[in-house]
C-alpha atoms as a PDB file:
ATOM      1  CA  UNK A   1       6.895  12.381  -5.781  1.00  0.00           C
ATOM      2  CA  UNK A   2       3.168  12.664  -4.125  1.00  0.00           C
ATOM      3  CA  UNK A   3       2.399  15.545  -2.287  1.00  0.00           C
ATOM      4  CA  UNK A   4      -1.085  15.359  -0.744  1.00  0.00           C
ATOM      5  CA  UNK A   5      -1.887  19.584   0.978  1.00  0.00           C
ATOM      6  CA  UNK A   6      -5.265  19.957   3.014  1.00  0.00           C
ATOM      7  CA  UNK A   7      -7.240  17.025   1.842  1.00  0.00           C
ATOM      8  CA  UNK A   8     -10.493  16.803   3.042  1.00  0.00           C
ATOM      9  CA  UNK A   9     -13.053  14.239   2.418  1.00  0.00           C
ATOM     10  CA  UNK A  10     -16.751  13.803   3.929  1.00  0.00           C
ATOM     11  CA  UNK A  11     -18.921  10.766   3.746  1.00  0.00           C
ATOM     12  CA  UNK A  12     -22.754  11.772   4.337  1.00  0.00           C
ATOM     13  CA  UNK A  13     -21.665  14.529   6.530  1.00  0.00           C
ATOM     14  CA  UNK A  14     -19.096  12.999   8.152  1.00  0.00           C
ATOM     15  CA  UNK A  15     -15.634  14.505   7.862  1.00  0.00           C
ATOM     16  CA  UNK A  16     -13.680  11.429   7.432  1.00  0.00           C
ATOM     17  CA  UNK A  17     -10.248  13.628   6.657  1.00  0.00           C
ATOM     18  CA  UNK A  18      -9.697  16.609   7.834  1.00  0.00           C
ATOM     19  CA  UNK A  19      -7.223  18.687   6.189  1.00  0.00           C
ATOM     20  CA  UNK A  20      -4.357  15.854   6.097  1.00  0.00           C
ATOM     21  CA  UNK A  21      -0.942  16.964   4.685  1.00  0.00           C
ATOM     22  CA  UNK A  22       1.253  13.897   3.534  1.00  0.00           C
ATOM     23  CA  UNK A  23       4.474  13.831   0.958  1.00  0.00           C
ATOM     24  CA  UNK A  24       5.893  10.374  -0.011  1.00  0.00           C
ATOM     25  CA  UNK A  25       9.506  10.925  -1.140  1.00  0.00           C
ATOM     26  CA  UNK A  26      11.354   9.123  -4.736  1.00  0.00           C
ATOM     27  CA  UNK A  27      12.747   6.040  -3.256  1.00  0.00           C
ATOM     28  CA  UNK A  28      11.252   6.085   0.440  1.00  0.00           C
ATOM     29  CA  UNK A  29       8.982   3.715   2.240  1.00  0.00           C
ATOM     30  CA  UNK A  30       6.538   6.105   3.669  1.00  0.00           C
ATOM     31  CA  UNK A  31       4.125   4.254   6.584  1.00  0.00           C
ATOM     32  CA  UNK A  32       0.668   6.340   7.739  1.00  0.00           C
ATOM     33  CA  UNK A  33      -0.169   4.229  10.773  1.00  0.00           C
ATOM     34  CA  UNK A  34      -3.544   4.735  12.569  1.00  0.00           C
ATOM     35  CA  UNK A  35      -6.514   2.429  14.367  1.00  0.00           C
ATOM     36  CA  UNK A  36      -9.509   0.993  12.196  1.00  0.00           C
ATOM     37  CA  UNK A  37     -11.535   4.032  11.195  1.00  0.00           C
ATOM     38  CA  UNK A  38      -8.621   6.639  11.169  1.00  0.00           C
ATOM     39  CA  UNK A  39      -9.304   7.107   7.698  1.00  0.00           C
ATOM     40  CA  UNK A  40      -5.778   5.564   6.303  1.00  0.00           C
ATOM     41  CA  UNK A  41      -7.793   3.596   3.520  1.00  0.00           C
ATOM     42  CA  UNK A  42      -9.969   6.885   2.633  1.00  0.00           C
ATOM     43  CA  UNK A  43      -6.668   8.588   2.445  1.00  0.00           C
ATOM     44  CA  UNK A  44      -5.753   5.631  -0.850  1.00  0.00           C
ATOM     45  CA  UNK A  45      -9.237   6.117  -2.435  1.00  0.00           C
ATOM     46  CA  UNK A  46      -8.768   9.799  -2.882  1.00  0.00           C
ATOM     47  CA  UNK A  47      -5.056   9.183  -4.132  1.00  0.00           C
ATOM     48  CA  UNK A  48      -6.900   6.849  -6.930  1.00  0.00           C
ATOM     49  CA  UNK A  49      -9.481   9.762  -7.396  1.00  0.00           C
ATOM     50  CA  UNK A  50     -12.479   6.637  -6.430  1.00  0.00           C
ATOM     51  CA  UNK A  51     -14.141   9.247  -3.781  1.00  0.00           C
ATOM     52  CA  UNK A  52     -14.845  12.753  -4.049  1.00  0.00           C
ATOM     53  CA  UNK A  53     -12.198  15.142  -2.345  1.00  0.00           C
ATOM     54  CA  UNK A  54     -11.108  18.674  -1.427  1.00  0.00           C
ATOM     55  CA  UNK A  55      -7.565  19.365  -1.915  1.00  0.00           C
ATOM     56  CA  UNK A  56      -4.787  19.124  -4.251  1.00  0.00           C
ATOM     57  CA  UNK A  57      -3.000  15.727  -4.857  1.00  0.00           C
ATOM     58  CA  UNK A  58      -0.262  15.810  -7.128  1.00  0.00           C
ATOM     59  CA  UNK A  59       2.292  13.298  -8.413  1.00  0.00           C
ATOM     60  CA  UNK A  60       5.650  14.601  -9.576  1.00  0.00           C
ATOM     61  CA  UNK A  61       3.641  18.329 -10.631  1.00  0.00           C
ATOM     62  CA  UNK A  62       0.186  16.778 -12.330  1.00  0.00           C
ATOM     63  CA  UNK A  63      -2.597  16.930 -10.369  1.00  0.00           C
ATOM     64  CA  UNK A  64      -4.188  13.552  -9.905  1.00  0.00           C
ATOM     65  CA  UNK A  65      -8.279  15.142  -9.352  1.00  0.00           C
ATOM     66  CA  UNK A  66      -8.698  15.791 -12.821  1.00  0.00           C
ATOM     67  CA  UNK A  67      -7.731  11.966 -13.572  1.00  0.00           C
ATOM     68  CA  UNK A  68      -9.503   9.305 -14.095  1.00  0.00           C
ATOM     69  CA  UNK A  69      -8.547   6.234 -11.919  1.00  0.00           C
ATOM     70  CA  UNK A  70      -7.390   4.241 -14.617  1.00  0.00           C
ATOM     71  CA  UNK A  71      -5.278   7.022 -16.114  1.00  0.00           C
ATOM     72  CA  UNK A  72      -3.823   7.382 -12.182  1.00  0.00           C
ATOM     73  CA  UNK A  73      -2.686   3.946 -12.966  1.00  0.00           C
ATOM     74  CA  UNK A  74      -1.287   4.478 -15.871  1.00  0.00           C
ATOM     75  CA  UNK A  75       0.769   7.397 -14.427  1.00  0.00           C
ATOM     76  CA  UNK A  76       2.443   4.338 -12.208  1.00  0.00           C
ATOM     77  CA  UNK A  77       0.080   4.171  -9.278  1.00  0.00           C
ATOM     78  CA  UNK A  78      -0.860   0.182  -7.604  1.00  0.00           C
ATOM     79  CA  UNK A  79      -2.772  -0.891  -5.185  1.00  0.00           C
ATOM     80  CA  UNK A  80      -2.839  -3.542  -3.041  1.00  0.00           C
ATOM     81  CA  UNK A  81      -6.224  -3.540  -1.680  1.00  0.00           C
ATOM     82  CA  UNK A  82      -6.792  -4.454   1.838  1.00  0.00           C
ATOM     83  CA  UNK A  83      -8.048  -8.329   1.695  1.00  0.00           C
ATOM     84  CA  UNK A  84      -6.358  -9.343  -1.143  1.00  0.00           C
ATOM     85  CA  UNK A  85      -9.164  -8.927  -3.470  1.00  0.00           C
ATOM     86  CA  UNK A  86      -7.715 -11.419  -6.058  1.00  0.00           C
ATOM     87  CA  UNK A  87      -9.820 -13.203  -8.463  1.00  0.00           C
ATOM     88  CA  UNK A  88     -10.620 -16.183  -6.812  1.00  0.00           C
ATOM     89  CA  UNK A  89     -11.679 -18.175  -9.963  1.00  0.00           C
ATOM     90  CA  UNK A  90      -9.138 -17.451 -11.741  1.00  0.00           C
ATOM     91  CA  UNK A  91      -5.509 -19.465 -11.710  1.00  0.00           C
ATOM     92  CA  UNK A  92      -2.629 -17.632  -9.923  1.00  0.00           C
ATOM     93  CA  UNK A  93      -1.085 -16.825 -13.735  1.00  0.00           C
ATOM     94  CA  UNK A  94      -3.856 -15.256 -15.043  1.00  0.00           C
ATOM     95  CA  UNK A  95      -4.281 -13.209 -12.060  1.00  0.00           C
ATOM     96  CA  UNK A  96      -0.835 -11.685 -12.675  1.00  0.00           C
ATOM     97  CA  UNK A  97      -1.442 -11.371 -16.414  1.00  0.00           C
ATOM     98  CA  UNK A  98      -4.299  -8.776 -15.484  1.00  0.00           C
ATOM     99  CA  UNK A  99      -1.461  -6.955 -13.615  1.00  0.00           C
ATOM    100  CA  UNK A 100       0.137  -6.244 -16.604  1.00  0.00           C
ATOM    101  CA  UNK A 101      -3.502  -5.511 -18.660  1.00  0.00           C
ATOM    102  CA  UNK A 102      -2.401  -1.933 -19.131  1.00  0.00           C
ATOM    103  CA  UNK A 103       0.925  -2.535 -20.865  1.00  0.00           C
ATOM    104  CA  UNK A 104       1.528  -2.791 -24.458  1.00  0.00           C
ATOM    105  CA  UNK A 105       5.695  -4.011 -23.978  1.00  0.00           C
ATOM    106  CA  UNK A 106       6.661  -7.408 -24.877  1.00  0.00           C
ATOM    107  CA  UNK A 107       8.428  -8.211 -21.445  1.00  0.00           C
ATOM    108  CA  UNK A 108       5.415  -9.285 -19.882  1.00  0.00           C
ATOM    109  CA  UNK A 109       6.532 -12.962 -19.714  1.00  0.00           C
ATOM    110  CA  UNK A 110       9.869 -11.845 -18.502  1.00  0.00           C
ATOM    111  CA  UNK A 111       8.233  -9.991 -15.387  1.00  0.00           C
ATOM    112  CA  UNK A 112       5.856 -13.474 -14.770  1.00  0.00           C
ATOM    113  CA  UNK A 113       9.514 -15.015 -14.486  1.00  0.00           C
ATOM    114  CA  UNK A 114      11.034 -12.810 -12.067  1.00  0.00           C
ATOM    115  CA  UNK A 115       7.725 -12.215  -9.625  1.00  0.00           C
ATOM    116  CA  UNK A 116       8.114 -16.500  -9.669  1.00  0.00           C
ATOM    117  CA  UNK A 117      11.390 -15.722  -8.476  1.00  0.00           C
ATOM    118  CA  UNK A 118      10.102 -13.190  -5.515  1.00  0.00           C
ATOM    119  CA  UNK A 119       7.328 -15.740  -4.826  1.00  0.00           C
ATOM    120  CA  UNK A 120       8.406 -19.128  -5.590  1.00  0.00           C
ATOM    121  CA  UNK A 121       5.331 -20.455  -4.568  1.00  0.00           C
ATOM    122  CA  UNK A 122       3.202 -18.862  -6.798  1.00  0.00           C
ATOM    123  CA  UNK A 123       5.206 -20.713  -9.516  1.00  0.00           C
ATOM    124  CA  UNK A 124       4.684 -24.152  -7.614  1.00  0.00           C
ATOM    125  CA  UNK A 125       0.812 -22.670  -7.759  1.00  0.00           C
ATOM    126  CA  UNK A 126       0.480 -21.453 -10.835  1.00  0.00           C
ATOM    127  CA  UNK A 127      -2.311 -23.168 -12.345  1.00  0.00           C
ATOM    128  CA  UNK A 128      -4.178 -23.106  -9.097  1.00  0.00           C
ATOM    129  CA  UNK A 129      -7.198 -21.148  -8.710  1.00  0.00           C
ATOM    130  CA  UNK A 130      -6.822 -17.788  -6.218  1.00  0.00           C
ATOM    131  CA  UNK A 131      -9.425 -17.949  -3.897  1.00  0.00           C
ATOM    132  CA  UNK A 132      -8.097 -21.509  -2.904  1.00  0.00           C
ATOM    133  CA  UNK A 133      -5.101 -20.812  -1.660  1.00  0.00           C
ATOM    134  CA  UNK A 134      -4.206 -19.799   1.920  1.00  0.00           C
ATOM    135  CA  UNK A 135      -4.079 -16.051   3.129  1.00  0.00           C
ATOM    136  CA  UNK A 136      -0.289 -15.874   3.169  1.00  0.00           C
ATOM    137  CA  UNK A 137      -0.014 -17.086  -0.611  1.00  0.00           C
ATOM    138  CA  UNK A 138      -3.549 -14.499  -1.584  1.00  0.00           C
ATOM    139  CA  UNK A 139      -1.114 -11.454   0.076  1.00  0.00           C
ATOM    140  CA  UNK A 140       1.583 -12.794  -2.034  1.00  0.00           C
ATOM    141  CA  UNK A 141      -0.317 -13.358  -5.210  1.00  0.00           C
ATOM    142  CA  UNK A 142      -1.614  -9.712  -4.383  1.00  0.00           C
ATOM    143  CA  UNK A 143       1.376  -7.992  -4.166  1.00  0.00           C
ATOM    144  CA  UNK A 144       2.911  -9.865  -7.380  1.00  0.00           C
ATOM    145  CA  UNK A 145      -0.188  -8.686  -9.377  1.00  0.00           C
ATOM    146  CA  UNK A 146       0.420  -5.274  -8.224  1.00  0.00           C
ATOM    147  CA  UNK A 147       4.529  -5.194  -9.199  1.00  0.00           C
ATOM    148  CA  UNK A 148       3.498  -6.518 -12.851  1.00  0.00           C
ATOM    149  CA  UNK A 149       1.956  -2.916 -13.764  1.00  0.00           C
ATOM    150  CA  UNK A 150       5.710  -1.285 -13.147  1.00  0.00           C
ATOM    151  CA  UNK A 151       4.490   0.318  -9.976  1.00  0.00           C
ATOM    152  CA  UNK A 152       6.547   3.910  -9.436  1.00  0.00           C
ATOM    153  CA  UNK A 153       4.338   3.735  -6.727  1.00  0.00           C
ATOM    154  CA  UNK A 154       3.219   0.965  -4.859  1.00  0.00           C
ATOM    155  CA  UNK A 155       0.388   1.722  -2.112  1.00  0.00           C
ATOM    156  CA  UNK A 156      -0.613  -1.614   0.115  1.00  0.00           C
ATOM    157  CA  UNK A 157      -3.430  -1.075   2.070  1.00  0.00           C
ATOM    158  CA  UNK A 158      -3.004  -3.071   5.431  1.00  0.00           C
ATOM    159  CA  UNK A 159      -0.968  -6.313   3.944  1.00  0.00           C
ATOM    160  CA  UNK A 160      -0.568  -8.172   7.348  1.00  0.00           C
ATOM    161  CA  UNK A 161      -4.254  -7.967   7.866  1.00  0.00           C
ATOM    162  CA  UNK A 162      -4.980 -11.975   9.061  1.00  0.00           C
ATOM    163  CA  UNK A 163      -1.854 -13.202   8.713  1.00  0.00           C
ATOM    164  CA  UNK A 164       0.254 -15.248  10.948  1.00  0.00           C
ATOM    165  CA  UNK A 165       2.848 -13.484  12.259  1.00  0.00           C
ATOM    166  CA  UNK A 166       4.953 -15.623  10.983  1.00  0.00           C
ATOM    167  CA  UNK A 167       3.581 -15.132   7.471  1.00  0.00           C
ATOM    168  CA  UNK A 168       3.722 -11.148   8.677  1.00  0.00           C
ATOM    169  CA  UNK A 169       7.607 -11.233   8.698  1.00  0.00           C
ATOM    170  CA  UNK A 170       7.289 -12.432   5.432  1.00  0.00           C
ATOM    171  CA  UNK A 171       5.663 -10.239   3.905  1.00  0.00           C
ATOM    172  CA  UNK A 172       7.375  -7.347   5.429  1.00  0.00           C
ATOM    173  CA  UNK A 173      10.758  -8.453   4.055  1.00  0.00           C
ATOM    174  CA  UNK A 174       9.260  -8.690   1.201  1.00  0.00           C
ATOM    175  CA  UNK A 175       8.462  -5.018   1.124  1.00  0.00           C
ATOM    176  CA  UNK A 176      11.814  -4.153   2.133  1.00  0.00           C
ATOM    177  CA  UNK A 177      13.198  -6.246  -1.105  1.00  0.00           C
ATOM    178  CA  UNK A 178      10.931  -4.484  -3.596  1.00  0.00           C
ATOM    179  CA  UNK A 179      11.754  -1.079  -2.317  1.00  0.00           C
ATOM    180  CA  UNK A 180      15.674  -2.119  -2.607  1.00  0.00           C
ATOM    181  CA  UNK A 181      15.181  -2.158  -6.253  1.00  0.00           C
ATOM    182  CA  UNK A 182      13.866   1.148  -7.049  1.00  0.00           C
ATOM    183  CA  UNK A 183       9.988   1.051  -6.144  1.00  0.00           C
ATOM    184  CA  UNK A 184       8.719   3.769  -3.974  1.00  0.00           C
ATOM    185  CA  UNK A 185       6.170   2.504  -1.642  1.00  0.00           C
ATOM    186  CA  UNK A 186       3.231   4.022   0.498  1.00  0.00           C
ATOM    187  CA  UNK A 187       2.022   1.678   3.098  1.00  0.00           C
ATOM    188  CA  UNK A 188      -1.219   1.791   5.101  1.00  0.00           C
ATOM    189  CA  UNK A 189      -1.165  -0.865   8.746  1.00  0.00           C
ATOM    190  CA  UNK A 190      -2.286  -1.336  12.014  1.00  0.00           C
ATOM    191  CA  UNK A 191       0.707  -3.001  12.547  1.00  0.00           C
ATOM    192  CA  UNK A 192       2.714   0.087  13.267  1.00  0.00           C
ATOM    193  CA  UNK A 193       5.746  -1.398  14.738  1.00  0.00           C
ATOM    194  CA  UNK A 194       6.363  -3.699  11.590  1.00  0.00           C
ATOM    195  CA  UNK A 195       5.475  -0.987   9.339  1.00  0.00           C
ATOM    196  CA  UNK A 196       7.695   2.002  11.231  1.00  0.00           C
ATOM    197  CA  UNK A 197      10.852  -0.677  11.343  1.00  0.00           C
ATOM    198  CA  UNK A 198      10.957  -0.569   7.802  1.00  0.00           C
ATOM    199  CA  UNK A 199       9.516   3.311   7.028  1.00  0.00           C
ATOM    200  CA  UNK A 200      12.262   5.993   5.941  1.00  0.00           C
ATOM    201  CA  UNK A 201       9.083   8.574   6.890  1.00  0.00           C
ATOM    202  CA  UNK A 202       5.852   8.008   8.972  1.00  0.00           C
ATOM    203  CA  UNK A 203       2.632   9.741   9.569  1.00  0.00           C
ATOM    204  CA  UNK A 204       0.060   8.549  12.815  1.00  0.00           C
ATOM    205  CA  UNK A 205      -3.508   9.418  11.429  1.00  0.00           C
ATOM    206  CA  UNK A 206      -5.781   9.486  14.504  1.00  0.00           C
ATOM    207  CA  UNK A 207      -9.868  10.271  13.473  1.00  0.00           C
ATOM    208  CA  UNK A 208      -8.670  11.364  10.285  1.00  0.00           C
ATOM    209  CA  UNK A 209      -6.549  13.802  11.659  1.00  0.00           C
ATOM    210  CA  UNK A 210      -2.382  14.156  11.217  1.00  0.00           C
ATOM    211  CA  UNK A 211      -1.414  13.815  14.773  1.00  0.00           C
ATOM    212  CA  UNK A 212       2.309  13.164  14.824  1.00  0.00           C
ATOM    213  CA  UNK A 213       4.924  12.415  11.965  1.00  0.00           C
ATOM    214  CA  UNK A 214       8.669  11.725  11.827  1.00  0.00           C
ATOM    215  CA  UNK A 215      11.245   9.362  10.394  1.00  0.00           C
ATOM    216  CA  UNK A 216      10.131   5.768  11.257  1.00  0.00           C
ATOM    217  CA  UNK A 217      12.812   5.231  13.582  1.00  0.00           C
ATOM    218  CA  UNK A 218      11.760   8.277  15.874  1.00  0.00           C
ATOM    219  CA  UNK A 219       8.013   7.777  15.866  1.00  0.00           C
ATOM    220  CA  UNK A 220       8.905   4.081  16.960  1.00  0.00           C
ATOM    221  CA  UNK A 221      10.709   5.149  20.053  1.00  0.00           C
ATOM    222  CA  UNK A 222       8.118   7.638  20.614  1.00  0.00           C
ATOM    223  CA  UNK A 223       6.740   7.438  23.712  1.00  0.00           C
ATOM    224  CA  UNK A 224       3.052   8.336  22.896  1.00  0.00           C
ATOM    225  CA  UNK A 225       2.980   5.784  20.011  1.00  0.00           C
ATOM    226  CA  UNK A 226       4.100   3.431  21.828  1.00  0.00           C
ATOM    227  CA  UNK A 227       1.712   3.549  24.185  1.00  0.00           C
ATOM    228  CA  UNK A 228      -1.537   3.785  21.831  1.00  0.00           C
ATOM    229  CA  UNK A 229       0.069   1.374  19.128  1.00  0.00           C
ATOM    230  CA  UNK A 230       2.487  -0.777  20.606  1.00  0.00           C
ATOM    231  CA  UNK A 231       0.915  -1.896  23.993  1.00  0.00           C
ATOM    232  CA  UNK A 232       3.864   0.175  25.935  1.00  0.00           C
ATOM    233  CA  UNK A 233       3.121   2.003  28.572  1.00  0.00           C
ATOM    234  CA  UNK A 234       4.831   5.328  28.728  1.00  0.00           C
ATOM    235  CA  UNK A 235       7.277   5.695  31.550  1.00  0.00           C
END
């Protein structure tokens, strides 16, 4: 579906990515784990074309450089931006109506319905304003906003980012029910055990280098993740 060969990006001389490879799969939860300042969110901004970039991206045979960002979303491409980024002074229903501001159907009402259904407290919020509700329900508002464009591809950029770990469960079976009905999803975290439980494929970006990559699973039990990511010391 995406298929990302030697991308490259600089920022003011610094090579930020450096010659990544990266394929996400039709129906896969693909993870790219990696410390602050790996260059996982660089790797999203070129996918959106919003930085300049050597390489080829392409989704499903177009290639996305000669696209404009708003015609990458049109092709099916979300993001949920790391932060949240909702509009705070707007109410929780409007922010979901801007979701959908690129669609011309007459089911947007319908979708409304069934992300309430995903996220029954944004119904109980719906008339509240965005940037005064808590973290959890921003992530949640977030992520519903994203899933009323009719992602084919949904990319989150770090979604347990200040969240509770009990909020943090949350949210990652959340991810697990979206994918279940059909969306293919790219995820960008810190978090790499929560994000490699739930990856079919995973990639460890390491100063915005490819370093190691497997099915979830593996990469999970492997021993040198596990001791930069997941506290473990290797035995």
């Amino acid at each position: 579906m995406l298929d990302i060969k030697d991308l490259n990006v600089y920022y003011s001389g610094i090579h930020a990515l450096k010659g990544i490879n990266l394929k996400v799969k039709e129906n896969s939860i693909v993870s790219l784990i990696g410390a602050n300042g790996a260059g996982k969110s660089t790797t999203l901004k070129a996918i959106m074309n919003m930085t300049k970039y050597n390489g080829n991206i392409d989704f499903s045979g177009k290639k996305l450089s000669s696209m404009k960002t708003k015609d990458i979303v049109k092709e099916g491409f979300t993001l949920v931006p790391e932060g949240r980024r909702v509009f705070s002074n707007l109410t929780v229903y409007e922010n979901l109506l801007l979701g959908a501001y690129s669609r011309k159907d007459k089911e947007i009402q319908k979708d409304i319905n069934s992300i309430y259904e995903i996220f029954p407290r944004l119904k109980e919020r719906k008339e509240q304003k965005g940037g005064t509700m808590s973290g959890g329900e921003q992530q949640m508002l977030a992520i519903g906003r994203a899933l009323m464009s009719r992602p084919k591809l949904l990319m989150m950029d770090e979604p347990s980012l200040g969240l509770a770990p009990l909020i943090v469960k949350d949210i990652f079976n959340i991810i697990k029910d979206i994918h279940s009905e059909g969306v293919t999803i790219l995820l960008i975290e810190q978090n790499a055990k929560a994000a490699l439980e739930i990856a079919d494929y995973g990639y460890v970006l390491e100063t915005g280098n490819i370093v190691l990559e497997g099915e979830g699973k593996a990469l999970l039990h492997d021993e040198r993740v596990k001791s930069a990511y997941l506290g473990e010391e290797s035995i």
